[in-house]
Protein backbone atom coordinates (compact mmCIF):
# COMPACT_ATOMS: atom_id res chain seq x y z
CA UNK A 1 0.00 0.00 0.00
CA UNK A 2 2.64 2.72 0.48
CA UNK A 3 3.30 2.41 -3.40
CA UNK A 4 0.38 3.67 -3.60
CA UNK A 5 1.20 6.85 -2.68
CA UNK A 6 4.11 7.03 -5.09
CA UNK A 7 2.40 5.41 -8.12
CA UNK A 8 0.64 7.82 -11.05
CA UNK A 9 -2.65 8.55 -10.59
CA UNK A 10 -3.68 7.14 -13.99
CA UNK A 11 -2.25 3.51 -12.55
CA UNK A 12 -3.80 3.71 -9.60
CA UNK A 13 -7.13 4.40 -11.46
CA UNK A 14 -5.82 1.38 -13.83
CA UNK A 15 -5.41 -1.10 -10.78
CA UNK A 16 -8.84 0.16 -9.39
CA UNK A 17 -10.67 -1.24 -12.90
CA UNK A 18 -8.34 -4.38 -12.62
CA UNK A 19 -9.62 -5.21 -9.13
CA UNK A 20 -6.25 -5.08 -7.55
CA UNK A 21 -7.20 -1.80 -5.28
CA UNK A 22 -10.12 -0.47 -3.94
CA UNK A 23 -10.75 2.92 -3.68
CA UNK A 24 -12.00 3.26 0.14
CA UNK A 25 -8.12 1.49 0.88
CA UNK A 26 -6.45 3.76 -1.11
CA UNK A 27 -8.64 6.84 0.05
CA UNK A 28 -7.81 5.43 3.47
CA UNK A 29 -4.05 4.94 2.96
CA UNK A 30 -3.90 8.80 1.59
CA UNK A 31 -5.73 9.89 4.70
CA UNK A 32 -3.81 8.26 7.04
CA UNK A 33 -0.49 9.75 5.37
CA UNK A 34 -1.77 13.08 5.26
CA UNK A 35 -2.72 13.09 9.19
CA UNK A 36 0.76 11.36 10.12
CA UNK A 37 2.79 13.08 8.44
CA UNK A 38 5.06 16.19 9.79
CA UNK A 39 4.22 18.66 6.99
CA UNK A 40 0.51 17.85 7.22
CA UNK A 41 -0.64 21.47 8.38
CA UNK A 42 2.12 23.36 5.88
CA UNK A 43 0.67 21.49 3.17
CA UNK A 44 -2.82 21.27 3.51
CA UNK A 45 -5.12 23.78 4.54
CA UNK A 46 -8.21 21.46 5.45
CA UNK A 47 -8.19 18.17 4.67
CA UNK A 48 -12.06 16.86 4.04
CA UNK A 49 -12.11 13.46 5.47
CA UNK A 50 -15.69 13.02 5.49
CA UNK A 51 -16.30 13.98 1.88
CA UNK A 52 -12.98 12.04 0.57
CA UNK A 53 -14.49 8.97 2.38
CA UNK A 54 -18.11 9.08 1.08
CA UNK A 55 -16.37 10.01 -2.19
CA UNK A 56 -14.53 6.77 -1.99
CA UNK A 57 -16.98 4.31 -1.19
CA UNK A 58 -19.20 5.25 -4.04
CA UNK A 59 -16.18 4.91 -6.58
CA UNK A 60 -16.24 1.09 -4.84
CA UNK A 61 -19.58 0.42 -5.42
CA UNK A 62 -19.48 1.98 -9.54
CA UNK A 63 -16.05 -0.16 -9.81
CA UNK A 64 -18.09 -3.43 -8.40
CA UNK A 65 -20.79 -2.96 -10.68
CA UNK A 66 -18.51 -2.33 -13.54
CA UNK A 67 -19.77 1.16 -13.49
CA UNK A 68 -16.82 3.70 -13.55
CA UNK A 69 -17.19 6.81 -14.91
CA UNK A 70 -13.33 7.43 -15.96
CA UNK A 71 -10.19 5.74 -15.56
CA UNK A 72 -9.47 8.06 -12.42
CA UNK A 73 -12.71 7.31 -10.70
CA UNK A 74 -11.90 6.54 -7.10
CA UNK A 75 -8.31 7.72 -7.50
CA UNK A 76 -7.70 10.78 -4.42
CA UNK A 77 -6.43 14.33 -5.51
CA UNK A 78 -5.94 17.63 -3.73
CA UNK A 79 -7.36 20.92 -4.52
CA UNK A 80 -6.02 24.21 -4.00
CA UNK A 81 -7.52 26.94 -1.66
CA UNK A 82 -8.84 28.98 -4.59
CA UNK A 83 -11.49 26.62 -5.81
CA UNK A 84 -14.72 26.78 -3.91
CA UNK A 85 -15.95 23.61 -2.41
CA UNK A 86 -19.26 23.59 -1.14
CA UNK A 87 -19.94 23.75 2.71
CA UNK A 88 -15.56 23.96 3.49
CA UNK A 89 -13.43 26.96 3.88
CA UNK A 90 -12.09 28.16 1.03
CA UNK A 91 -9.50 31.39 1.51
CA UNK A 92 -7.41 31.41 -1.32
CA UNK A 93 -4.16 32.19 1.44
CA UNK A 94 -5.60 35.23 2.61
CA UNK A 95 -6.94 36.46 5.75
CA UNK A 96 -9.06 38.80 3.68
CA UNK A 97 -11.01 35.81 3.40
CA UNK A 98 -10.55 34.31 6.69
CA UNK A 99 -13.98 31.52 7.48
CA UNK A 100 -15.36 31.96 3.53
CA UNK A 101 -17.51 29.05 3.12
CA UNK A 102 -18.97 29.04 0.00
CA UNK A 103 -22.64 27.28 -1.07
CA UNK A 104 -21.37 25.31 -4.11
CA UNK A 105 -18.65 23.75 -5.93
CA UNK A 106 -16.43 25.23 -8.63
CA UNK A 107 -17.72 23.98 -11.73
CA UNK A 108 -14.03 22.03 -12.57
CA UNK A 109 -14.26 20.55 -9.08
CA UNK A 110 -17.95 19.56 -9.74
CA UNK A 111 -16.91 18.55 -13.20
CA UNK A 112 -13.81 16.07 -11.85
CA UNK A 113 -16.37 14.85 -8.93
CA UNK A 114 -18.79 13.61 -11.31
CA UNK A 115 -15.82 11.25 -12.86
CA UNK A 116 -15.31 9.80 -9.61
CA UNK A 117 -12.27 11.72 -8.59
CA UNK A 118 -12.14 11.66 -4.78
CA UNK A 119 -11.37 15.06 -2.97
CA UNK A 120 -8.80 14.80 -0.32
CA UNK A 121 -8.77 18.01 1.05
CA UNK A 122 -7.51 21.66 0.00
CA UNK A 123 -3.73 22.93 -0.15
CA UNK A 124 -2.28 25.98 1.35
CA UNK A 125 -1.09 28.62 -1.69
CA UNK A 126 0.17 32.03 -2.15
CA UNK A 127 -1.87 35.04 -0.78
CA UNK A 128 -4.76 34.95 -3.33
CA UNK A 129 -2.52 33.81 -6.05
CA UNK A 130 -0.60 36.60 -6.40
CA UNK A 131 3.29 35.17 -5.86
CA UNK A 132 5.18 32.61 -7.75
CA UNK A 133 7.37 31.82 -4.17
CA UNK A 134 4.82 29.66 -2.45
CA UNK A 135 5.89 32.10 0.37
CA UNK A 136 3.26 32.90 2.74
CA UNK A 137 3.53 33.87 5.64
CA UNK A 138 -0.68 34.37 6.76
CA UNK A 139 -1.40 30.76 6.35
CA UNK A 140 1.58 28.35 5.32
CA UNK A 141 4.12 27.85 3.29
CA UNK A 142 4.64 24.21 2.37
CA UNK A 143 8.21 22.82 2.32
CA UNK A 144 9.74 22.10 -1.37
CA UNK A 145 10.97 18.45 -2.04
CA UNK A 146 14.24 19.17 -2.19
CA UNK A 147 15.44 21.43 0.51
CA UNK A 148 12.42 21.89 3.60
CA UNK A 149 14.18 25.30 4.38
CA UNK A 150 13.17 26.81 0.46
CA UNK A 151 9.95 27.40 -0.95
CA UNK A 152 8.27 25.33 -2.88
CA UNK A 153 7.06 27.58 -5.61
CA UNK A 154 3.87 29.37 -6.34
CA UNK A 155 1.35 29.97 -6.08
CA UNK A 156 -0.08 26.52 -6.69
CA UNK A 157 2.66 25.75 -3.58
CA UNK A 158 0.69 22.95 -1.41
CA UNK A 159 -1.08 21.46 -4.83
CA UNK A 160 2.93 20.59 -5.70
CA UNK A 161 3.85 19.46 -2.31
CA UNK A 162 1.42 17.06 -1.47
CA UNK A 163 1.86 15.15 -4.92
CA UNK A 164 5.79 15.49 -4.22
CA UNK A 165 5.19 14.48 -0.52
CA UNK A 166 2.96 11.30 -1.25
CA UNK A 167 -0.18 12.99 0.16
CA UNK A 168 -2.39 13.58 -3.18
CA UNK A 169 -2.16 11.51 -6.51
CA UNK A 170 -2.75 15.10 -8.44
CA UNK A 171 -3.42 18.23 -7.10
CA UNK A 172 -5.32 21.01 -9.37
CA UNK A 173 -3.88 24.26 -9.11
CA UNK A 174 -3.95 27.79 -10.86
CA UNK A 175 -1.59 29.64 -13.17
CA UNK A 176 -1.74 33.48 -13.45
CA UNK A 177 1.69 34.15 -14.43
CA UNK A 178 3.04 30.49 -13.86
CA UNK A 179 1.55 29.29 -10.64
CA UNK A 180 1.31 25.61 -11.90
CA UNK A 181 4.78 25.37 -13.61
CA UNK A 182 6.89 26.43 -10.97
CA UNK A 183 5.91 24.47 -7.95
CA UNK A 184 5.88 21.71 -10.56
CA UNK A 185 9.44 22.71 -11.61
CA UNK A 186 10.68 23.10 -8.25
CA UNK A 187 9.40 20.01 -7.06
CA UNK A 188 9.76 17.18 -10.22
CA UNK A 189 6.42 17.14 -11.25
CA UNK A 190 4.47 17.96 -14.43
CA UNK A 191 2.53 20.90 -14.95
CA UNK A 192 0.21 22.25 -17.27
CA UNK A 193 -1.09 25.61 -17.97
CA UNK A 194 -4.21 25.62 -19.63
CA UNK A 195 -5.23 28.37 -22.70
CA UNK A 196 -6.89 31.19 -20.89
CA UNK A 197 -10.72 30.41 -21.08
CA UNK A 198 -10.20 26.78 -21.89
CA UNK A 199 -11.30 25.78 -18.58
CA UNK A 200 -14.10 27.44 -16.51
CA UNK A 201 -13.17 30.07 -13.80
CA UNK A 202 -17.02 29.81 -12.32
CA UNK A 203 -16.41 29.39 -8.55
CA UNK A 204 -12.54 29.83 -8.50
CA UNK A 205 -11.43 32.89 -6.81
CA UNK A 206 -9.96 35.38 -9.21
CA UNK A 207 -6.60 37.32 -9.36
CA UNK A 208 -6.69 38.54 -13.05
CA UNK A 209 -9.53 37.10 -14.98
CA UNK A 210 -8.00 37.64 -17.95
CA UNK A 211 -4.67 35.60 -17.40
CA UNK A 212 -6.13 33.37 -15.04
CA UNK A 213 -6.46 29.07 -15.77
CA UNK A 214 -6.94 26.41 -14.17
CA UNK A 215 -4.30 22.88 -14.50
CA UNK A 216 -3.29 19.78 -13.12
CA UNK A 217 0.33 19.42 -11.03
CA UNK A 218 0.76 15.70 -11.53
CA UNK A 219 3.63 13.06 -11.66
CA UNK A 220 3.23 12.47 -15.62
CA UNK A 221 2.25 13.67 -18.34
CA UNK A 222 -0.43 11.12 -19.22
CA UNK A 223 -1.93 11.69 -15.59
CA UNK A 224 -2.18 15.62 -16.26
CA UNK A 225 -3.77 14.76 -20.06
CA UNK A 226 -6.59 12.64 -18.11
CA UNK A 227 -7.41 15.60 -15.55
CA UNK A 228 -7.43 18.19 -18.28
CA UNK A 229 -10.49 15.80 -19.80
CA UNK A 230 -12.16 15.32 -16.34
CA UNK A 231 -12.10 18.82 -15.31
CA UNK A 232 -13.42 19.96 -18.60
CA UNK A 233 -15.87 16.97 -19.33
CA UNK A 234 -14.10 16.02 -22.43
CA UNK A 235 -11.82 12.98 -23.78
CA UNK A 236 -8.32 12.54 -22.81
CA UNK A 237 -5.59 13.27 -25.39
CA UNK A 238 -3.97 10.46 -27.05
CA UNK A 239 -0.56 9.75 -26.23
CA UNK A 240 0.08 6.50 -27.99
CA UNK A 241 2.62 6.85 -30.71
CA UNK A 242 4.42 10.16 -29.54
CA UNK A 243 7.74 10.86 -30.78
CA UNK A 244 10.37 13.59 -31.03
CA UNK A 245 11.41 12.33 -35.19
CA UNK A 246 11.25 15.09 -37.16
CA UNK A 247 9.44 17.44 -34.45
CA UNK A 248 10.80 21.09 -34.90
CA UNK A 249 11.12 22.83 -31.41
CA UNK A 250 12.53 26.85 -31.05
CA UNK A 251 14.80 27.44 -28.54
CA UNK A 252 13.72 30.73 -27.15
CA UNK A 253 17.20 33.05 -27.26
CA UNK A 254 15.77 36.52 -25.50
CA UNK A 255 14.15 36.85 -22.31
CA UNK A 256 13.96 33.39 -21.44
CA UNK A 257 18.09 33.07 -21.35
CA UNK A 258 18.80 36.58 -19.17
CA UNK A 259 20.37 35.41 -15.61
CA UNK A 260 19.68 31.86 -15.94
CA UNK A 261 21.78 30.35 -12.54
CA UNK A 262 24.35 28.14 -13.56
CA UNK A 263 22.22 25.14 -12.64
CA UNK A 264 18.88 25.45 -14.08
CA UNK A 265 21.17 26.45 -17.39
CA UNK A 266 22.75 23.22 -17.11
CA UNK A 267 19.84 21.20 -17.13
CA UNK A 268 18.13 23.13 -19.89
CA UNK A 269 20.79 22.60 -22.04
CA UNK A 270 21.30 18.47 -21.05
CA UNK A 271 17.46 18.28 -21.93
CA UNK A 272 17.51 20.14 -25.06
CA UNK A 273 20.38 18.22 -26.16
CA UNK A 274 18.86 14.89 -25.52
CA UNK A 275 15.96 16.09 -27.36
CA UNK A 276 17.70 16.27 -30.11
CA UNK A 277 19.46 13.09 -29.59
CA UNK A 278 16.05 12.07 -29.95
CA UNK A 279 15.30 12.74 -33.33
CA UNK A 280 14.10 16.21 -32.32
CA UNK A 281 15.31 19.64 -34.67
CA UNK A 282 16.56 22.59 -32.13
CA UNK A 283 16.27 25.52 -33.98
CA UNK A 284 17.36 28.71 -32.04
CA UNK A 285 14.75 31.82 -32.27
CA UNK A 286 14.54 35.54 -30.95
CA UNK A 287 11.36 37.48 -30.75
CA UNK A 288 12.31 40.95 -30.09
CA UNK A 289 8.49 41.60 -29.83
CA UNK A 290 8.80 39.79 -26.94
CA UNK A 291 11.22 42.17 -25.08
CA UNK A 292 8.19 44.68 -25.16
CA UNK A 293 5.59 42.39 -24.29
CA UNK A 294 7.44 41.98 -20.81
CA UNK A 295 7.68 46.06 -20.22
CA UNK A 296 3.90 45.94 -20.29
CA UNK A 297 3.76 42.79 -17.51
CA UNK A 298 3.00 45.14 -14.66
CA UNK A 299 0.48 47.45 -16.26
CA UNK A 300 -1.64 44.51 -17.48
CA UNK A 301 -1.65 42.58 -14.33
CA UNK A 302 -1.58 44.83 -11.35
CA UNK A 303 -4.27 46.86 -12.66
CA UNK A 304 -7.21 44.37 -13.15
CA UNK A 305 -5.25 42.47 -9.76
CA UNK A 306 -5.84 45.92 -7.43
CA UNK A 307 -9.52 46.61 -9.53
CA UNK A 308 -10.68 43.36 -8.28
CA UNK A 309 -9.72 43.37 -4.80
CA UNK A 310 -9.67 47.05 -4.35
CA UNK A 311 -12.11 47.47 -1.55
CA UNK A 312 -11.38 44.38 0.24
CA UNK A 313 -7.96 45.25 0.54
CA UNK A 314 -8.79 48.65 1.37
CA UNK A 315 -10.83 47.60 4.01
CA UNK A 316 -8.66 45.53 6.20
CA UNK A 317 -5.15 46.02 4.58
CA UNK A 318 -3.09 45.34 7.86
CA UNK A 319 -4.38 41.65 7.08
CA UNK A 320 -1.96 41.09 4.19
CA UNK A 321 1.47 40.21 4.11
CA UNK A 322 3.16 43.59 2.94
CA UNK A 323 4.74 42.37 0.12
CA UNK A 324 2.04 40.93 -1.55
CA UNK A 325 -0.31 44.04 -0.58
CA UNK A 326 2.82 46.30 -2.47
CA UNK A 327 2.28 44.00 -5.34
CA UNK A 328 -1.24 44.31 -5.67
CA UNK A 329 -0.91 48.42 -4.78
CA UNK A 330 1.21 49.06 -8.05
CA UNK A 331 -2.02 48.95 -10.28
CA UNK A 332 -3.55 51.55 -7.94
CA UNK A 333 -0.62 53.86 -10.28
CA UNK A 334 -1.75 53.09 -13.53
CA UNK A 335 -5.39 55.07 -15.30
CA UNK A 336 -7.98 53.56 -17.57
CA UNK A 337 -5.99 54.30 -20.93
CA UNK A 338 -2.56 53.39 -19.53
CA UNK A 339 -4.50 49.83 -18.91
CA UNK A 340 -6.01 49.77 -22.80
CA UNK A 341 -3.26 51.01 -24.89
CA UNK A 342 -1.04 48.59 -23.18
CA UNK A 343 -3.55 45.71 -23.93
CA UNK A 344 -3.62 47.25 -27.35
CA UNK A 345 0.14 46.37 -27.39
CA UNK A 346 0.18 43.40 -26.02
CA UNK A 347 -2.10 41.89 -28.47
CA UNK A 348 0.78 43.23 -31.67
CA UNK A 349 3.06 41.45 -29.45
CA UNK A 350 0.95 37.94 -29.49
CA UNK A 351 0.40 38.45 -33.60
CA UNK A 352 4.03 38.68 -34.06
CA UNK A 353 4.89 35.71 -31.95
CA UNK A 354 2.02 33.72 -33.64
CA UNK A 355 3.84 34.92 -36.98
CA UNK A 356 7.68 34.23 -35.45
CA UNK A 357 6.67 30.92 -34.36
CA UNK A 358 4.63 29.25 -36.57
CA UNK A 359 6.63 26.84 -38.09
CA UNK A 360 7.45 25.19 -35.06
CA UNK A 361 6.02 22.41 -32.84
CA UNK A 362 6.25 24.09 -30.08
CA UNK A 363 9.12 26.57 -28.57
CA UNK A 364 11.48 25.44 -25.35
CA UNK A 365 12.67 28.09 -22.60
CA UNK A 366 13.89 26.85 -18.60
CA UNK A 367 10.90 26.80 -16.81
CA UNK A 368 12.75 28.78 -13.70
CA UNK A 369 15.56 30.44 -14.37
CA UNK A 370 16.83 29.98 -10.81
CA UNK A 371 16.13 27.22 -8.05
CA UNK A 372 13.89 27.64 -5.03
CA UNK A 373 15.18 30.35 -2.93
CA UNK A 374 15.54 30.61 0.92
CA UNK A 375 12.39 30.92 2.91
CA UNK A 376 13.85 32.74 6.09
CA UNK A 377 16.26 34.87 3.93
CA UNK A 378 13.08 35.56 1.98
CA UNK A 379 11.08 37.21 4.97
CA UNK A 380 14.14 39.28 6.15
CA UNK A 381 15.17 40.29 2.88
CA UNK A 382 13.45 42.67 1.13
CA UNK A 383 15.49 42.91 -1.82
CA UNK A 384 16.34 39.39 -1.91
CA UNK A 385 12.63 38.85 -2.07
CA UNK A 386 11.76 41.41 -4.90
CA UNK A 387 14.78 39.79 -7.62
CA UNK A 388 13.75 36.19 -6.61
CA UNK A 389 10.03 36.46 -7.11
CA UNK A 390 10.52 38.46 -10.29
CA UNK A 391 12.98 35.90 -11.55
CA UNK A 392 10.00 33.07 -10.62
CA UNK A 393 7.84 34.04 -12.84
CA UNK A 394 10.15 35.48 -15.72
CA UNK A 395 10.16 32.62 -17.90
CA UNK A 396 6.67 31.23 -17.46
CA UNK A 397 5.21 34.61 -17.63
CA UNK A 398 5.92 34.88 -21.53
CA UNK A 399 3.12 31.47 -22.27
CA UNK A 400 0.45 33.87 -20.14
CA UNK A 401 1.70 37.09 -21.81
CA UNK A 402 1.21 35.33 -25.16
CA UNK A 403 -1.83 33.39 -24.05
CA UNK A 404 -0.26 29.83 -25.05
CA UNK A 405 -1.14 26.39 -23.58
CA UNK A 406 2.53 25.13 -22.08
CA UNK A 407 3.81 22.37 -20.28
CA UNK A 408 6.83 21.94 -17.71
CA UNK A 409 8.46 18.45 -17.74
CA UNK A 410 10.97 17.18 -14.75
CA UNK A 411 14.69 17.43 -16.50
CA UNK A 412 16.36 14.77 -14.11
CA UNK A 413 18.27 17.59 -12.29
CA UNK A 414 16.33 17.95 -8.86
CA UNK A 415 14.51 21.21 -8.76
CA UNK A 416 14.64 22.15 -13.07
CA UNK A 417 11.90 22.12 -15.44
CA UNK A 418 11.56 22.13 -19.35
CA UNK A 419 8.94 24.06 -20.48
CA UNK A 420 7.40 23.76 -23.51
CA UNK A 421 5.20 26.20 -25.19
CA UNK A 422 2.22 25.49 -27.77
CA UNK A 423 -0.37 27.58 -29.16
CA UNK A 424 -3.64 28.36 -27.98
CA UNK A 425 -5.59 25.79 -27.48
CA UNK A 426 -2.91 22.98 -28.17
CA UNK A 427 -2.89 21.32 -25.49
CA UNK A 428 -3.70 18.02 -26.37
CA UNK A 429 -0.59 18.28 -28.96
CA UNK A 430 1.41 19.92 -26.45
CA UNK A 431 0.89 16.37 -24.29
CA UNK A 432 1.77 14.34 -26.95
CA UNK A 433 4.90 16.15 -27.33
CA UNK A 434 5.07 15.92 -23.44
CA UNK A 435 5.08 12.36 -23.40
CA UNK A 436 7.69 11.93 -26.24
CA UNK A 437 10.35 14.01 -24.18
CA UNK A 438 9.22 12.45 -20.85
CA UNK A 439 10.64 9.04 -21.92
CA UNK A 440 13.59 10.62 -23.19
CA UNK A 441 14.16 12.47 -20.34
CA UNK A 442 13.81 9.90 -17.90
């Protein structure tokens, strides 16, 4: 049984419709880890026992009768604080939010319940999303992997850790500006960022609706293709057959590149390079329209980020961390036409990426161009703080800028991701290409 908590969610949910586990056991075994172990309360914010049980033994009784309703019916995953689950606390991080309990499900969370996916519990995250650390100092901040003294990434933080930890199969999480990528980076997972509107926002607390998506932190790529289908109702991409022969990938020259630690730059390259060992062409590309695109990142996401929570932060803003309440303060700075022309320009930006990289399969950056930083050196450090979270979100930043679907793949080297970047609503080619470079990477 304590493979279980190690294996992929999509072969747990295989040994479930082979008889050879049964759900309540498993649900049990997850449980039981969760409340034993020494992270429990950094990791999770509330972990629903009751509903993760009930969940469980209905998933036995469909998978008796021969009645399953996916292949992950029955199998146990985690859900960050940002997606409303009906009759539990749900604060997205912040004490701005402090005892919400809201009347209904999110509509992915409803969507992934009625395929038999059993809810374990919700994870701790960034202060309402707005932090690719995992830092937070309000609630939690769960421990990365690697190092229990660094952050884990953010702000999908304890969706990473308790896949990474053995506590969830999968947890869902949120990417704003790379939320899902870099706790999955950080910690040796996959992540996927969805296309912006792809998946439905209805019941998920907002940061900026605009850039905002919903995605799976898993440990493959096959188990994040299967939640992508069961959290939007549809059918699973195909992965059988993927290869790298005669796949054309970009390797992203500007931006992506600047003040990459010697580390994460060693990995990238190793993984490119088996890539192309693969069968894979590695062509490199700038986009200088690209350069701009990032001038414009704080304009077009502070200032929907401060209109939405404007008057509840106003209203109570001792209850914040101050860093994150200075981040969501810069869009107080910019007007109405500041916030329009720059969309204006952001959307010549996206047309001459489309045009720069459209004879590709998809383009490669670093995921993070540094490794998890130092949590205590974090909260005495202001400056420290400001270039690390900045340097987060750098690379990941450019697939929400350019409203892409992308994927970050495990490299080998603990703590470094791959990303991959596809077009809009590519995801189910993106995985394919996911899966190819998973076996070769592994």
């Amino acid at each position: 049984m304590q493979d279980w908590l190690t294996m992929t969610a999509c072969d747990l949910g295989r040994g479930i419709g082979m008889g050879q586990i049964d759900p309540v056991e498993l649900t049990e075994t997850y449980l039981s880890a969760i409340d034993a172990h020494p992270h429990r309360d950094r990791i999770y914010a509330r972990v629903t026992h009751d509903r993760a049980r009930a969940e469980a033994e209905a998933a036995r009784q469909r998978a008796q009768l021969g009645l399953r309703r996916s292949l992950l019916d029955g199998v146990p995953i985690s859900w960050k604080d940002l997606f409303d689950t009906a009759g539990t606390v749900t604060e997205a991080g912040s004490a701005l939010l402090k005892d919400r309990v809201p009347d209904a499900d999110a509509l992915v969370l409803r969507n992934a319940t009625q395929m038999g996916t059993v809810c374990l519990g919700k994870t701790h995250m960034s202060e309402l999303a707005f932090s690719g650390l995992g830092l937070n100092p309000i609630t939690e901040t769960p421990p990365c992997i690697h190092d229990e003294a660094a952050v884990p990434g953010g702000s999908s933080s304890g969706a990473a850790a308790s896949v990474a930890w053995g506590l969830a199969a999968c947890g869902i999480g949120s990417d704003t500006g790379g939320s899902v990528r870099i706790p999955a980076a950080w910690n040796d997972l996959v992540g996927l960022k969805t296309t912006a509107g792809r998946l439905s926002l209805e019941g998920v607390v907002p940061l900026c609706l605009r850039f905002d998506t919903v995605g799976p932190v898993a440990r493959s790529v096959e188990d994040a293709a299967h939640m992508l289908a069961l959290l939007e109702g549809g059918t699973p991409a195909d992965l059988r057959g993927a290869s790298l022969k005669g796949r054309r990938f970009a390797d992203l020259q500007n931006i992506a590149k600047d003040d990459l630690r010697d580390t994460p730059r060693k990995a990238y390259d190793e993984a490119v390079a088996q890539l192309a060992d693969a069968g894979a062409e590695i062509v490199p590309l700038e986009v200088l329209e690209l350069n701009e695109a990032m001038t414009l990142t704080s304009i077009v996401y502070t200032t929907e980020a401060y209109g939405l929570w404007r008057d509840v932060i106003e209203a109570n803003p001792d209850a914040m961390y101050p860093e994150i309440l200075e981040r969501f303060r810069i869009g107080m700075g910019y007007s109405g036409p500041d916030y329009v022309a720059a969309w204006a320009k952001l959307k010549a930006c996206r047309s001459a990426w489309d045009a720069a990289t459209a004879g590709f399969d998809a383009v490669l950056a670093p995921t993070a161009p540094i490794l998890p930083p130092n949590l205590e050196r974090l909260l005495s450090d202001h400056d420290y703080y400001v270039t690390e979270n900045l340097l987060a979100l750098r690379n990941t930043r450019i697939g929400n800028l350019m409203g892409l679907a992308a994927l970050s793949l495990p490299t080998g080297t603990p703590g470094c991701g791959l990303m991959m970047l596809g077009y809009p609503g590519s995801e189910e080619a993106l995985l394919r290409l996911g899966s190819a470079a998973e076996t070769v990477l592994a």
